[in-house]
Protein backbone atom coordinates (compact mmCIF):
# COMPACT_ATOMS: atom_id res chain seq x y z
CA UNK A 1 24.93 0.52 37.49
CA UNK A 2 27.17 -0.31 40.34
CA UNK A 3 30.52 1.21 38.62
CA UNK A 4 28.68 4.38 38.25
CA UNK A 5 28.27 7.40 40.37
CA UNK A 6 25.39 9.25 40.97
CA UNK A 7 26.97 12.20 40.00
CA UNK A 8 27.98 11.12 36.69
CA UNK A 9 25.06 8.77 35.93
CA UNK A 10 22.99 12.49 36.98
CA UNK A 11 25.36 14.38 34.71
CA UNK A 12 24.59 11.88 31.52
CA UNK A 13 20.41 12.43 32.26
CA UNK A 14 21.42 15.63 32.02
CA UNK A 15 23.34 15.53 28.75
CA UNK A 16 20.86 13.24 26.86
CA UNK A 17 17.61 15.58 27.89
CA UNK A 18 19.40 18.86 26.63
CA UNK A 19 20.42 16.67 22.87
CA UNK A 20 16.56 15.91 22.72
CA UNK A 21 15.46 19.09 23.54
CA UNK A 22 17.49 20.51 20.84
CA UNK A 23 17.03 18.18 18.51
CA UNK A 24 13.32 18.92 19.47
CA UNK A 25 13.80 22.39 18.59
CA UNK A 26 15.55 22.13 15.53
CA UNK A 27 12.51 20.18 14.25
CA UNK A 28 9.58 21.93 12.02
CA UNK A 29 6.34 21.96 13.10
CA UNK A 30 4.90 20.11 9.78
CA UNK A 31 7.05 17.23 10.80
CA UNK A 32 5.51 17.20 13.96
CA UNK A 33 1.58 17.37 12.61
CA UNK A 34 2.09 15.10 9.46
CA UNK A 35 3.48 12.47 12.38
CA UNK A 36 0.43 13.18 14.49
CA UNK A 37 -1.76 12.53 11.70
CA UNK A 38 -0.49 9.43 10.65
CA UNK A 39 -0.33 8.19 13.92
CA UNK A 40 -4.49 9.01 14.68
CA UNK A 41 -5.05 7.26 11.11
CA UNK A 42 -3.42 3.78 12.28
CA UNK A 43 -5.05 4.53 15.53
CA UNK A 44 -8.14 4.64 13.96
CA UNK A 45 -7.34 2.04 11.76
CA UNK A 46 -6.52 -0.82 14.69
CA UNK A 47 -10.15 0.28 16.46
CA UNK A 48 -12.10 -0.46 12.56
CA UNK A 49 -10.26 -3.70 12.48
CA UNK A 50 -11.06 -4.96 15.93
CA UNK A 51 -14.59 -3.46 15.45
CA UNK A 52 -15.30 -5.36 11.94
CA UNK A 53 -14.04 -8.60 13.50
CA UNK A 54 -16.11 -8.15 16.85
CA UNK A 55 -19.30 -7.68 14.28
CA UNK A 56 -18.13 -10.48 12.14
CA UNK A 57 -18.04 -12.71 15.92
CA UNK A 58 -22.13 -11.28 16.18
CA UNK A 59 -22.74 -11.98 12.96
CA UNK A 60 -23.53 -8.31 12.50
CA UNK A 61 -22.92 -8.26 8.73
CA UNK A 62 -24.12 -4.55 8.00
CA UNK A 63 -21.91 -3.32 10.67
CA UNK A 64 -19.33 -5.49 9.38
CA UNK A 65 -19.44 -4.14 5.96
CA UNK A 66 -19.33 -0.29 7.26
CA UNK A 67 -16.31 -1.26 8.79
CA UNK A 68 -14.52 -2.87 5.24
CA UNK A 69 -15.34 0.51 3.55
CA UNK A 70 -13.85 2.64 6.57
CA UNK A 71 -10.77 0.12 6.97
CA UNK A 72 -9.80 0.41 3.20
CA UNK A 73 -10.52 4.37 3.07
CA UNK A 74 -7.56 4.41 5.72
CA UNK A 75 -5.19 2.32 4.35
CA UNK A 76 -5.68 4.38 0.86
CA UNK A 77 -5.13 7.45 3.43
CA UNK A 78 -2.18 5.55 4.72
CA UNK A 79 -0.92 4.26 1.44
CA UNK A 80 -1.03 0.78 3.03
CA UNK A 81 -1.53 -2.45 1.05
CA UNK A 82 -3.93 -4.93 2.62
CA UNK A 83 -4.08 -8.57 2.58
CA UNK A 84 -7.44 -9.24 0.99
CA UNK A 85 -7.64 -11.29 4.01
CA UNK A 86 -8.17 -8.17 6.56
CA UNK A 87 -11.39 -7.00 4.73
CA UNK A 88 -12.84 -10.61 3.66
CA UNK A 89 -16.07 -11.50 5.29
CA UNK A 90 -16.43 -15.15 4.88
CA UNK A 91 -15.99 -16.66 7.93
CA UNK A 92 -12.73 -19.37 8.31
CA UNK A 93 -14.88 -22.11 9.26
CA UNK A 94 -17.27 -22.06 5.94
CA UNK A 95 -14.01 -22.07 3.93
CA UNK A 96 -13.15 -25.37 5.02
């Protein structure tokens, strides 16, 4: 940043804040919402999966099971494919 001035480096901040803000502008509302939503839904969907794995650890099975229904009614909501994997019970070590 040595080859730049403060004045023009200041003038560029500038620049690329008023593009954003129009861009900003020029974008619908519904765009803004549907991205919201989506966003809360893997949110939500990260906090199931730790949760169903930290019951799985307790062997907290009921729990555990809550958590498979939840974690596949998001990723239908999400339109995500799961590895079987993700929602699977069994524990690693009694596969072996």
């Amino acid at each position: 940043m040595d080859n730049i001035s403060d004045d023009n480096l200041k003038r560029l901040a500038k620049f690329i804040a008023e593009e954003l803000i129009n861009l900003a502008k020029e974008t619908q509302q519904e765009d803004w919402l549907e991205t919201n939503i989506r966003d809360n839904a893997v949110g939500e969907l990260a906090r199931c999966v730790t949760l169903q794995n930290l019951y799985l650890d307790r062997e907290e099975y009921e729990k555990c099971a809550i958590m498979k229904v939840r974690i596949m009614e998001l990723c239908d909501r999400l339109d995500l494919h799961i590895d079987s994997d993700l929602t699977d019970l069994e524990d690693e070590e009694d596969e072996i």
